[in-house]
PDB file of N, CA and C in Angstrom:
ATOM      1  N   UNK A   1       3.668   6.928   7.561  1.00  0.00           N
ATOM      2  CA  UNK A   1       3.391   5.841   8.475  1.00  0.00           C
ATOM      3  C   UNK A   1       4.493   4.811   8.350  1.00  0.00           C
ATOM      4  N   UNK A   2       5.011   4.303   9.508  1.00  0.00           N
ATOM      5  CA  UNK A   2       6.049   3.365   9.296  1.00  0.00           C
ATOM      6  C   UNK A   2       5.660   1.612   9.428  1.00  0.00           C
ATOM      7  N   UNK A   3       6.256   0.999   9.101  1.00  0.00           N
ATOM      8  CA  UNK A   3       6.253  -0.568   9.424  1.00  0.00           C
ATOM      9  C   UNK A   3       5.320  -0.651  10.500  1.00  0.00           C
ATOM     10  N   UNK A   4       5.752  -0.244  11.973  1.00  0.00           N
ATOM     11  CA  UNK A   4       4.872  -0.170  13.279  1.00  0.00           C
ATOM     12  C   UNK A   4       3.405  -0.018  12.815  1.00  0.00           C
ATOM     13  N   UNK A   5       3.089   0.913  12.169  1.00  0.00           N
ATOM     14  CA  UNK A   5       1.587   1.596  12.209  1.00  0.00           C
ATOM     15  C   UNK A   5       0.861   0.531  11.795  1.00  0.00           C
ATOM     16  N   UNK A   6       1.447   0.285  10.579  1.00  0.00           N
ATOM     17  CA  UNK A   6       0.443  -0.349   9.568  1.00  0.00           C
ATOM     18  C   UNK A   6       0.337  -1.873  10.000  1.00  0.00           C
ATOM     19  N   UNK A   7       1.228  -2.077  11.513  1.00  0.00           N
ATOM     20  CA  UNK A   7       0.775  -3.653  12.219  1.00  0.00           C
ATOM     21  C   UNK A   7      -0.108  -3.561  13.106  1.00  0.00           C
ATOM     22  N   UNK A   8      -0.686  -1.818  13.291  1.00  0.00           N
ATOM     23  CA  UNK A   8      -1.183  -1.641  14.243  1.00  0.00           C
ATOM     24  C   UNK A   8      -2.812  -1.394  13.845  1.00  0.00           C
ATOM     25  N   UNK A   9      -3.899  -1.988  14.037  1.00  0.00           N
ATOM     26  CA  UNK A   9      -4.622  -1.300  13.265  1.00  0.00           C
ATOM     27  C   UNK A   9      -5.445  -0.196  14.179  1.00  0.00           C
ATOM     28  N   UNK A  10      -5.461  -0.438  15.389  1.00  0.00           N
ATOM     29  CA  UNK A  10      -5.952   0.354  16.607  1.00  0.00           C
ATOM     30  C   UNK A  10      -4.715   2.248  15.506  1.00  0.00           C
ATOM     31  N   UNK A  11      -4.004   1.861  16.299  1.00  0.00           N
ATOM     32  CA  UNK A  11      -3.584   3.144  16.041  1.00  0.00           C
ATOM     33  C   UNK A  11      -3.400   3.617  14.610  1.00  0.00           C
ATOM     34  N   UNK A  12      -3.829   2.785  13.537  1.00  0.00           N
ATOM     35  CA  UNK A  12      -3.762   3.418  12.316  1.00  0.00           C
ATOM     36  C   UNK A  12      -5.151   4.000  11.991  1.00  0.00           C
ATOM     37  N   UNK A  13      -6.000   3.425  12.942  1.00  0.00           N
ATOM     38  CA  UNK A  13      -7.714   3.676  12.849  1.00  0.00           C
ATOM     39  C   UNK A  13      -7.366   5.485  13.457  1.00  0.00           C
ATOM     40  N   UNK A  14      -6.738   5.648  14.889  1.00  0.00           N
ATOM     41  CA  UNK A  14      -6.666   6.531  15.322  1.00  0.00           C
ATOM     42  C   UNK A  14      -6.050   7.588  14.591  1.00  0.00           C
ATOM     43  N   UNK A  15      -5.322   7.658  13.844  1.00  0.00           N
ATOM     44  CA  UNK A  15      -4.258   8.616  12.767  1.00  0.00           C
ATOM     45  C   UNK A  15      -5.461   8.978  11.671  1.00  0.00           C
ATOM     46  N   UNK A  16      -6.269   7.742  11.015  1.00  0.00           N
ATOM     47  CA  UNK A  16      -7.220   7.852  10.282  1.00  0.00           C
ATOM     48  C   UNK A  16      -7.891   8.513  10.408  1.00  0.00           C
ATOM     49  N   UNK A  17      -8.377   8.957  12.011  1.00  0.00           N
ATOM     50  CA  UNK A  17      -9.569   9.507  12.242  1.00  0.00           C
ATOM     51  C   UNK A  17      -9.677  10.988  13.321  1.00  0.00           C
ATOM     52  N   UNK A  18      -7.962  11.206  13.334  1.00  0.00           N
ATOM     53  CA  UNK A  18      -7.530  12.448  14.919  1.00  0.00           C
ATOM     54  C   UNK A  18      -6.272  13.027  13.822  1.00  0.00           C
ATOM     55  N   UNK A  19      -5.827  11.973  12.872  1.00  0.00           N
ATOM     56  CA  UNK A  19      -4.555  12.926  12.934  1.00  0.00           C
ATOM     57  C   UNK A  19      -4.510  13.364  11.671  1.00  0.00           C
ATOM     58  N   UNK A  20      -5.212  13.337  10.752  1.00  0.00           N
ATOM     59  CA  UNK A  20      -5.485  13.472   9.046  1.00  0.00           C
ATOM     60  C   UNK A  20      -4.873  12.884   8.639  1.00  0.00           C
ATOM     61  N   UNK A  21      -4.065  11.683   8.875  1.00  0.00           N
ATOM     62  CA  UNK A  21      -3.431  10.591   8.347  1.00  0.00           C
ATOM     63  C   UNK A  21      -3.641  10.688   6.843  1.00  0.00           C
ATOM     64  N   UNK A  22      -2.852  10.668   5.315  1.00  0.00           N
ATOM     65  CA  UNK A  22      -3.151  10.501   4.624  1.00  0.00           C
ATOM     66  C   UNK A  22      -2.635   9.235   3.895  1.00  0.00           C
ATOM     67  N   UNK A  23      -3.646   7.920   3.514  1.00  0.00           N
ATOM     68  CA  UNK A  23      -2.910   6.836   2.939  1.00  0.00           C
ATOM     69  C   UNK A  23      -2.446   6.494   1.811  1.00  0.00           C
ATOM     70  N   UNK A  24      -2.400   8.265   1.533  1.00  0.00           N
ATOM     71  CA  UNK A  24      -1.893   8.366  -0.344  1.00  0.00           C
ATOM     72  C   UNK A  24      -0.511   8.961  -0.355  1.00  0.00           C
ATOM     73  N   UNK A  25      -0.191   9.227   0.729  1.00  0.00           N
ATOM     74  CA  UNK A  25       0.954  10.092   0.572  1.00  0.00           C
ATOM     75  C   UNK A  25       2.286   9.475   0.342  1.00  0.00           C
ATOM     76  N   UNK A  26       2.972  10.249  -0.604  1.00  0.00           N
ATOM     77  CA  UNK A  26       4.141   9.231  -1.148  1.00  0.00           C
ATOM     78  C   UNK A  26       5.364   9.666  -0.648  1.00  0.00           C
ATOM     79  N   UNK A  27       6.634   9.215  -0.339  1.00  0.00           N
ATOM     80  CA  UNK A  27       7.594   8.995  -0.530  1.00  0.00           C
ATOM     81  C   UNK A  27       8.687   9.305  -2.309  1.00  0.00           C
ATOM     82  N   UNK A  28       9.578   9.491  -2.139  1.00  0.00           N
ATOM     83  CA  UNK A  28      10.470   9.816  -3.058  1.00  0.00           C
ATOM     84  C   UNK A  28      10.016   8.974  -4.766  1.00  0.00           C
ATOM     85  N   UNK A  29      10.000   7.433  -4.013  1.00  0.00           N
ATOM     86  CA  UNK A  29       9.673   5.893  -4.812  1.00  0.00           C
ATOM     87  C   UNK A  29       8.335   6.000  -4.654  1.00  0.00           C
ATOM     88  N   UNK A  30       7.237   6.470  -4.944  1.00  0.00           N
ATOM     89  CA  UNK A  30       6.230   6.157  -4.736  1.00  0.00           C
ATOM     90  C   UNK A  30       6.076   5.279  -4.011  1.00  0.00           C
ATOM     91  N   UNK A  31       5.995   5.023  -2.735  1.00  0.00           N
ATOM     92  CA  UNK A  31       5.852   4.274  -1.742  1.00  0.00           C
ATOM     93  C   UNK A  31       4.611   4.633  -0.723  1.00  0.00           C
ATOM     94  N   UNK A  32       3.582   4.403  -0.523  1.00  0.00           N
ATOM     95  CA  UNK A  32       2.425   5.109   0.318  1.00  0.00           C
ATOM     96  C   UNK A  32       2.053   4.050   1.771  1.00  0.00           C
ATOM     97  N   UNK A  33       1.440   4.445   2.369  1.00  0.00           N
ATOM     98  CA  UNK A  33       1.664   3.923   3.573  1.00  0.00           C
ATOM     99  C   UNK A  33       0.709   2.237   2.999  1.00  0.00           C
ATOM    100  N   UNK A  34      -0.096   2.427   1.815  1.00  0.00           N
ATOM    101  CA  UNK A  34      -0.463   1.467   1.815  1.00  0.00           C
ATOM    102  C   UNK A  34       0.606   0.597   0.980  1.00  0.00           C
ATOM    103  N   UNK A  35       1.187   0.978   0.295  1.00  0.00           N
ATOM    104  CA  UNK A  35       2.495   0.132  -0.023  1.00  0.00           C
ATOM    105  C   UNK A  35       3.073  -0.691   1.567  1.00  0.00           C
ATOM    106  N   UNK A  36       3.656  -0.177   2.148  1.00  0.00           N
ATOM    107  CA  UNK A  36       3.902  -1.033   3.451  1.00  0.00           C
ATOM    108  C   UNK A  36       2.941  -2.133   3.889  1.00  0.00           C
ATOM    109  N   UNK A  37       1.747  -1.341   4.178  1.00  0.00           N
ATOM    110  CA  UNK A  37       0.143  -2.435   4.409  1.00  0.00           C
ATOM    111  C   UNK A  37       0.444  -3.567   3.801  1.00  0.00           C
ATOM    112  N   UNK A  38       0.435  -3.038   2.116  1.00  0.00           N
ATOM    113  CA  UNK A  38       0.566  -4.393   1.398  1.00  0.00           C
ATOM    114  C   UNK A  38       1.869  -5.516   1.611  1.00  0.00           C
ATOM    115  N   UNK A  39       2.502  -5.202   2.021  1.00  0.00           N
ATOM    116  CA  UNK A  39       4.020  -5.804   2.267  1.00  0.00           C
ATOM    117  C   UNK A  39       4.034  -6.745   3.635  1.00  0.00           C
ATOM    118  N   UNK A  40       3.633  -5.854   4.754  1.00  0.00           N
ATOM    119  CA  UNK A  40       4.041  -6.169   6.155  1.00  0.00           C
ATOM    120  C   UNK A  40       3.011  -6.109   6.947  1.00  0.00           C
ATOM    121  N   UNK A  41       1.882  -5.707   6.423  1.00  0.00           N
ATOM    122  CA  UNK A  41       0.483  -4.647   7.388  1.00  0.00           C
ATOM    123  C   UNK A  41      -0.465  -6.332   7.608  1.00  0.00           C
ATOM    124  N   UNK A  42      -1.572  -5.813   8.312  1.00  0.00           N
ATOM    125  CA  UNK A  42      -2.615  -6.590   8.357  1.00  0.00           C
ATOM    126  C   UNK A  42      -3.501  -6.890   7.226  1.00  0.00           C
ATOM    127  N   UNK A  43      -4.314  -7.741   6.936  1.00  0.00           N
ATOM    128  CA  UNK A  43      -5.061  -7.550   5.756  1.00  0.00           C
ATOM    129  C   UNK A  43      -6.537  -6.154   6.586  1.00  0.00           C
ATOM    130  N   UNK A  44      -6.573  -6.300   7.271  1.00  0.00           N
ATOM    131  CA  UNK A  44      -7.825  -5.456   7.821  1.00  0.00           C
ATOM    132  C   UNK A  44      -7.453  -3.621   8.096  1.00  0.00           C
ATOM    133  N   UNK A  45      -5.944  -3.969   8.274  1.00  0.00           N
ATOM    134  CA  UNK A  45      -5.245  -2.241   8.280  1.00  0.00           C
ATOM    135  C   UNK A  45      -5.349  -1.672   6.397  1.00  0.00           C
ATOM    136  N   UNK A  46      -4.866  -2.894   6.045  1.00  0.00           N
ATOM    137  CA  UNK A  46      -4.692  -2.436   4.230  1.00  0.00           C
ATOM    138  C   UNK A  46      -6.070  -2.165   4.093  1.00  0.00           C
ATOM    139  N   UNK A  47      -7.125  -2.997   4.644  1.00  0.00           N
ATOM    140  CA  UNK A  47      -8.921  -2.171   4.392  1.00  0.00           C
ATOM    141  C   UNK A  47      -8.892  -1.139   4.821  1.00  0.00           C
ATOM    142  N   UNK A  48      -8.439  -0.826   5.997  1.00  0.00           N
ATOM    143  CA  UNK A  48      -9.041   0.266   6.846  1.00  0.00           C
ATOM    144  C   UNK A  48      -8.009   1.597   6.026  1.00  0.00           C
ATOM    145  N   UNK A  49      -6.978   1.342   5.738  1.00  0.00           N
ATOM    146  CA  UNK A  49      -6.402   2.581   4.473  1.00  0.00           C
ATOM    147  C   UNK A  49      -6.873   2.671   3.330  1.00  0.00           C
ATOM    148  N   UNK A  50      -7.985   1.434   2.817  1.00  0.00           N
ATOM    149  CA  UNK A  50      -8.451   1.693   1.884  1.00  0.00           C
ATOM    150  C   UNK A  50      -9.756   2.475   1.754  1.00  0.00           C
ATOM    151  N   UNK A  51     -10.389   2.022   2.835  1.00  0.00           N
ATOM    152  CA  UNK A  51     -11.436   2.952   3.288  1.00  0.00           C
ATOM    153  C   UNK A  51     -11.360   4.017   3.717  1.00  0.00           C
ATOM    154  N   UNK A  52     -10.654   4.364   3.987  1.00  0.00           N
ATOM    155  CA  UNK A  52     -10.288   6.407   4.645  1.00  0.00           C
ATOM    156  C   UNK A  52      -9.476   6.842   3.475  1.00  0.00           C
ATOM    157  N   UNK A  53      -9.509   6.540   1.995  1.00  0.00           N
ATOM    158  CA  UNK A  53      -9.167   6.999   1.015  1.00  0.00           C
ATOM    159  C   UNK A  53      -8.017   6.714  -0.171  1.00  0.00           C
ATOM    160  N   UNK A  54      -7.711   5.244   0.535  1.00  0.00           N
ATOM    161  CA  UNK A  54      -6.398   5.169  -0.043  1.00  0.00           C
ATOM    162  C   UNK A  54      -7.201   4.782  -1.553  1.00  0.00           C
ATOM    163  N   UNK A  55      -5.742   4.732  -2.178  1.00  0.00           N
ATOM    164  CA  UNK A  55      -6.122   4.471  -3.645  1.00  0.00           C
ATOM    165  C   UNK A  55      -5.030   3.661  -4.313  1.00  0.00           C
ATOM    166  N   UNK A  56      -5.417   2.668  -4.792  1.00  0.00           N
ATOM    167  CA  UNK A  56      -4.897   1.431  -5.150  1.00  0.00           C
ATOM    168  C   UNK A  56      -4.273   1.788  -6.456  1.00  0.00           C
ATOM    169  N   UNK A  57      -4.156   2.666  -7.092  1.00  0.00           N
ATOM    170  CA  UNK A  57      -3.648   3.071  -8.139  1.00  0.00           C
ATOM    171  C   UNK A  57      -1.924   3.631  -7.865  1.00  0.00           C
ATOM    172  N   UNK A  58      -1.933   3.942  -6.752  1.00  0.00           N
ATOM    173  CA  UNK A  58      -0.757   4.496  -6.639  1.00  0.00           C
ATOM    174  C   UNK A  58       0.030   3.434  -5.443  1.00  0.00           C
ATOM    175  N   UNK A  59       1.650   3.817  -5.195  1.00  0.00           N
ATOM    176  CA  UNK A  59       1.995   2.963  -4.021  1.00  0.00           C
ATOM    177  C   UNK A  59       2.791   1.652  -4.542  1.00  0.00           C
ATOM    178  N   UNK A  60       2.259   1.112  -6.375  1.00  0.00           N
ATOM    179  CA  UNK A  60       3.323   0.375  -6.465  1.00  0.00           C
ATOM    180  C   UNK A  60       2.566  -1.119  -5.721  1.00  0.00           C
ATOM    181  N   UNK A  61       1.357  -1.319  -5.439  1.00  0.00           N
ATOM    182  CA  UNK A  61       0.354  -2.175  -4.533  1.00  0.00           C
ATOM    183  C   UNK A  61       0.778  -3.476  -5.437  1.00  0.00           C
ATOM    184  N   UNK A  62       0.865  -4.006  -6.233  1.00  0.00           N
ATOM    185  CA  UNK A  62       0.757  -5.696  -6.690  1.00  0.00           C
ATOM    186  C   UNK A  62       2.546  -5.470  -6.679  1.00  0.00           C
ATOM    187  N   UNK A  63       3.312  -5.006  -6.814  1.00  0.00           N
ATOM    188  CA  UNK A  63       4.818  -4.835  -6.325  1.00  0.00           C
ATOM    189  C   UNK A  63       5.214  -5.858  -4.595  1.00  0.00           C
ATOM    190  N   UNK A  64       4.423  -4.723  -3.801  1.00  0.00           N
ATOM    191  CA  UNK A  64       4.558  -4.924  -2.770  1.00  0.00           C
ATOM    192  C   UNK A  64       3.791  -6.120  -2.021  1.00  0.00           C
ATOM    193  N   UNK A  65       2.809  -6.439  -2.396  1.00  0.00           N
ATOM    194  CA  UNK A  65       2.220  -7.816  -2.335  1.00  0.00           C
ATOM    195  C   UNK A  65       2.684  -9.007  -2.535  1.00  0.00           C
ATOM    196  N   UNK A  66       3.378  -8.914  -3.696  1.00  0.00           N
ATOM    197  CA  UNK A  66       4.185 -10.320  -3.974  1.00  0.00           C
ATOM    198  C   UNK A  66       5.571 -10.625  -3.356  1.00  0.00           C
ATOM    199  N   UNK A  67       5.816  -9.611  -2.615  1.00  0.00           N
ATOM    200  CA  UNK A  67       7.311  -9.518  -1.851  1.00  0.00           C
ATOM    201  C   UNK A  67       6.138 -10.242  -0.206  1.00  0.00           C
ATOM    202  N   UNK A  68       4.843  -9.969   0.134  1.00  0.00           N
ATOM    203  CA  UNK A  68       4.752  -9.979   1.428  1.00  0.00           C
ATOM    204  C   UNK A  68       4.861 -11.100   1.901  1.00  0.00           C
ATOM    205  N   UNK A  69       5.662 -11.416   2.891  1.00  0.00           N
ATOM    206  CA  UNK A  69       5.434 -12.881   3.712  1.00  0.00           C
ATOM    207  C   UNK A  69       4.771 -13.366   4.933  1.00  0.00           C
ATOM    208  N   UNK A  70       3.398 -13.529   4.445  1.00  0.00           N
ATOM    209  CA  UNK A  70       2.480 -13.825   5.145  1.00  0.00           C
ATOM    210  C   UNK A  70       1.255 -14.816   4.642  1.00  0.00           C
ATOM    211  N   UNK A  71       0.644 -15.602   5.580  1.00  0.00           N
ATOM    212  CA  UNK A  71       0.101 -16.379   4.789  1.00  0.00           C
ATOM    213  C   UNK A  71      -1.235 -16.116   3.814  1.00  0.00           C
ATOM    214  N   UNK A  72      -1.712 -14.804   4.110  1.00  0.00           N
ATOM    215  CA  UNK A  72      -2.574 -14.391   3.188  1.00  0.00           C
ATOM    216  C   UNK A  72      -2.276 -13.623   1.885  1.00  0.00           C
ATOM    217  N   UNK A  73      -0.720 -13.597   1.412  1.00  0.00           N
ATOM    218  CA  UNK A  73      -0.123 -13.176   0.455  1.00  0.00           C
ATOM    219  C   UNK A  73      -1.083 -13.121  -0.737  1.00  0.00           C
ATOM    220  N   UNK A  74      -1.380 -14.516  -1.344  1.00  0.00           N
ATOM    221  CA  UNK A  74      -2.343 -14.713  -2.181  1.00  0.00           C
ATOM    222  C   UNK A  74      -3.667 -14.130  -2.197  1.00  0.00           C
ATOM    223  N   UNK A  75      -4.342 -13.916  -1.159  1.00  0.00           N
ATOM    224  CA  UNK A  75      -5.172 -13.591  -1.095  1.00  0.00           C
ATOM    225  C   UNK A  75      -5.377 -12.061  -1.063  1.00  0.00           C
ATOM    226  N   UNK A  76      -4.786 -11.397  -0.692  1.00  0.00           N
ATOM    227  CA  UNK A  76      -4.598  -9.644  -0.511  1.00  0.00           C
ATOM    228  C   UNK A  76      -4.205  -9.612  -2.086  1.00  0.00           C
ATOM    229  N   UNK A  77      -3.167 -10.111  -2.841  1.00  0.00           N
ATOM    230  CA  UNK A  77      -3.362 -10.232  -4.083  1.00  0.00           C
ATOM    231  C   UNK A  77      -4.546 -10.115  -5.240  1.00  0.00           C
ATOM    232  N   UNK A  78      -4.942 -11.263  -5.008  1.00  0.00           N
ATOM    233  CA  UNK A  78      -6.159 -11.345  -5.529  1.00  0.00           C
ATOM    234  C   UNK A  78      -7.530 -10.159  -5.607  1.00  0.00           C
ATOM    235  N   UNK A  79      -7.320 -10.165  -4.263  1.00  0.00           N
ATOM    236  CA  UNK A  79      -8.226  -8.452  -4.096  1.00  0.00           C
ATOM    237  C   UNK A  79      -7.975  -7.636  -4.289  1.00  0.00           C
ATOM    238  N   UNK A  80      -6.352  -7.182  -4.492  1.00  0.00           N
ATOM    239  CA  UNK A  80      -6.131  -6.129  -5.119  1.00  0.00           C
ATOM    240  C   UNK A  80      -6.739  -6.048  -6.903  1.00  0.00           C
ATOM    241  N   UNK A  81      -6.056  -7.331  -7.546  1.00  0.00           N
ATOM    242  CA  UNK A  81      -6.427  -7.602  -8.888  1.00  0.00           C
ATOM    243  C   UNK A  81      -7.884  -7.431  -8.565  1.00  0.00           C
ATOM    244  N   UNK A  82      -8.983  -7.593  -7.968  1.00  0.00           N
ATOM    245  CA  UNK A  82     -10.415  -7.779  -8.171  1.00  0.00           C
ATOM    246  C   UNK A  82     -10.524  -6.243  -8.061  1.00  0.00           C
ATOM    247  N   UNK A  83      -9.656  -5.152  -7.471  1.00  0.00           N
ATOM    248  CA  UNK A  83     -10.323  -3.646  -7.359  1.00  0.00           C
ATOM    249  C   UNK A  83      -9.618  -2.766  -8.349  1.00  0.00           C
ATOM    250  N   UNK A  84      -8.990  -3.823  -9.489  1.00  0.00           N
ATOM    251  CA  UNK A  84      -7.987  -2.729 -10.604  1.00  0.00           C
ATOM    252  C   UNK A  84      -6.379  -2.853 -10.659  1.00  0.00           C
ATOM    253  N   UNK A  85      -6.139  -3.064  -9.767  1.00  0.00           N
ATOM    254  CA  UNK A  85      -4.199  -3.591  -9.803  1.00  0.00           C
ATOM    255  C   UNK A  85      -4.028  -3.926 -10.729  1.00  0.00           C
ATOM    256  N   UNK A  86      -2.980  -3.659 -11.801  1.00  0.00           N
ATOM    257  CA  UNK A  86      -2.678  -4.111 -12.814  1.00  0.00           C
ATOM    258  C   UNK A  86      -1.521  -5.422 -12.752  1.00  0.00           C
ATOM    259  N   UNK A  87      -1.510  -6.651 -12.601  1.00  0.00           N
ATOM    260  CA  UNK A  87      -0.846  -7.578 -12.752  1.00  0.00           C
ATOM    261  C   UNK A  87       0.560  -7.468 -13.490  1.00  0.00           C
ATOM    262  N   UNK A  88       0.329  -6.956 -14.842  1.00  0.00           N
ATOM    263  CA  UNK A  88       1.541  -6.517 -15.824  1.00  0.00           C
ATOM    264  C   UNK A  88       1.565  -5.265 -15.358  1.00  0.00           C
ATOM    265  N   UNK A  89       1.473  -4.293 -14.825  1.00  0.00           N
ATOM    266  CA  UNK A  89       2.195  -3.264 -14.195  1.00  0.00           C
ATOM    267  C   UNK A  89       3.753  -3.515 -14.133  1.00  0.00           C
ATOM    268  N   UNK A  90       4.278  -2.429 -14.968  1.00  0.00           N
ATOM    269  CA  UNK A  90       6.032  -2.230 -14.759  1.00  0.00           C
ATOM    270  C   UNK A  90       5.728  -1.086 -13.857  1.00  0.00           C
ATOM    271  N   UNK A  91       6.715  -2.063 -12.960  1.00  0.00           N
ATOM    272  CA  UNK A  91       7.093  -0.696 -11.620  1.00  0.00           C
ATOM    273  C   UNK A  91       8.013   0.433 -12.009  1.00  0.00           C
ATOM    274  N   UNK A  92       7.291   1.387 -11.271  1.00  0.00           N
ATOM    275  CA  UNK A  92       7.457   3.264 -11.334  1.00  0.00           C
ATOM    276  C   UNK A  92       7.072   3.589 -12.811  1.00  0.00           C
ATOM    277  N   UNK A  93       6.851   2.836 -13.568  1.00  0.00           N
ATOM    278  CA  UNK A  93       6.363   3.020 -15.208  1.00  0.00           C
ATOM    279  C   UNK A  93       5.382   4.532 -14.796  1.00  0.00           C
ATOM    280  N   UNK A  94       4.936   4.869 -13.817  1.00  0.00           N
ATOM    281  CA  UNK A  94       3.734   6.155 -13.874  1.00  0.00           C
ATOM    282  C   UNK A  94       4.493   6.811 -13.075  1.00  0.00           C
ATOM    283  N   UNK A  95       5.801   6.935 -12.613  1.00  0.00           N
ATOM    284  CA  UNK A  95       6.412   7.475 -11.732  1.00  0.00           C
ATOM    285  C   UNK A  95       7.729   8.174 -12.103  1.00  0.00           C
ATOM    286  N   UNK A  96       7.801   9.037 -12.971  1.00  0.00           N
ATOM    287  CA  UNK A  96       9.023   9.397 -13.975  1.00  0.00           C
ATOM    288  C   UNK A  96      10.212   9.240 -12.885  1.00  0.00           C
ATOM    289  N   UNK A  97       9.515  10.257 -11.811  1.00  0.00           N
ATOM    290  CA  UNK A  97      10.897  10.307 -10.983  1.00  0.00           C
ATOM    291  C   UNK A  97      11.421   8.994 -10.252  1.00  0.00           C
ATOM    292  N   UNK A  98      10.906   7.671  -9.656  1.00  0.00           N
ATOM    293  CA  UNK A  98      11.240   6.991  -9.384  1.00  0.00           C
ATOM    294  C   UNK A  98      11.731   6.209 -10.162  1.00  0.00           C
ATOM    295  N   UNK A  99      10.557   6.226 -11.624  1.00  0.00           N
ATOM    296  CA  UNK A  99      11.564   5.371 -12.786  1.00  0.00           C
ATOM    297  C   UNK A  99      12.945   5.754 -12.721  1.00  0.00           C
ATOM    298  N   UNK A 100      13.242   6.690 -13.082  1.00  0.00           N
ATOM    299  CA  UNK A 100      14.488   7.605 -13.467  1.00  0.00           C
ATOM    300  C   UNK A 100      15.823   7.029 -12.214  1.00  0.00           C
ATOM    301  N   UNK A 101      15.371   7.527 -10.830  1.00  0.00           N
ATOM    302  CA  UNK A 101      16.113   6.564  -9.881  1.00  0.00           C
ATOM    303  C   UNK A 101      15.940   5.727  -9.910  1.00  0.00           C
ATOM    304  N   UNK A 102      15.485   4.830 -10.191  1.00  0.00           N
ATOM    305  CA  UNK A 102      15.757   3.071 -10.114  1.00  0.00           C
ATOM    306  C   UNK A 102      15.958   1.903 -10.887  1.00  0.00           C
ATOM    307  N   UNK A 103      16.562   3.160 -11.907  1.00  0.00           N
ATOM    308  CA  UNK A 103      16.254   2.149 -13.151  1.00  0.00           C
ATOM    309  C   UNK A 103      17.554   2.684 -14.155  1.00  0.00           C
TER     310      UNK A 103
END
């Protein structure tokens, strides 16, 4: 899913629910579509990937949150920390291969 989708929540509902959309699926960097959500997305698209399966464990999620510029930054934060996000999380630390590139 790109930047577009995850502003979209109409059509990310539709991928969710026609196209097997998966909101776990990673990228090279562990990057998942909810990584973007968290960055650039809606707060109600980052629900709606969380609800069709995403999983907050992966994606790099309190990374990408604190980069987002929007005014609910803090707050998508916070809820992440309230569902398990690890705050002290070192990024790609669970990700050999991304550690390895990016570090």
């Amino acid at each position: 899913m790109s930047r577009h989708v995850v502003d979209d929540e109409h059509l990310t509902r539709w991928l969710a629910d026609n196209g097997g959309a998966d909101p776990n699926i990673r990228c090279d960097w562990d990057i998942t579509p909810m990584s973007a959500a968290a960055k650039t997305g809606t707060f109600s698209t980052f629900k709606l990937l969380l609800d069709s399966g995403g999983d907050v464990r992966l994606g790099e999620l309190a990374h990408w949150a604190i980069l987002r510029e929007k005014d609910d930054a803090v707050m998508l934060l916070d809820w992440l920390l309230s569902l398990g996000v690890s705050i002290d999380a070192i990024r790609y630390k669970n990700d050999s291969a991304s550690w390895i590139e990016n570090w």
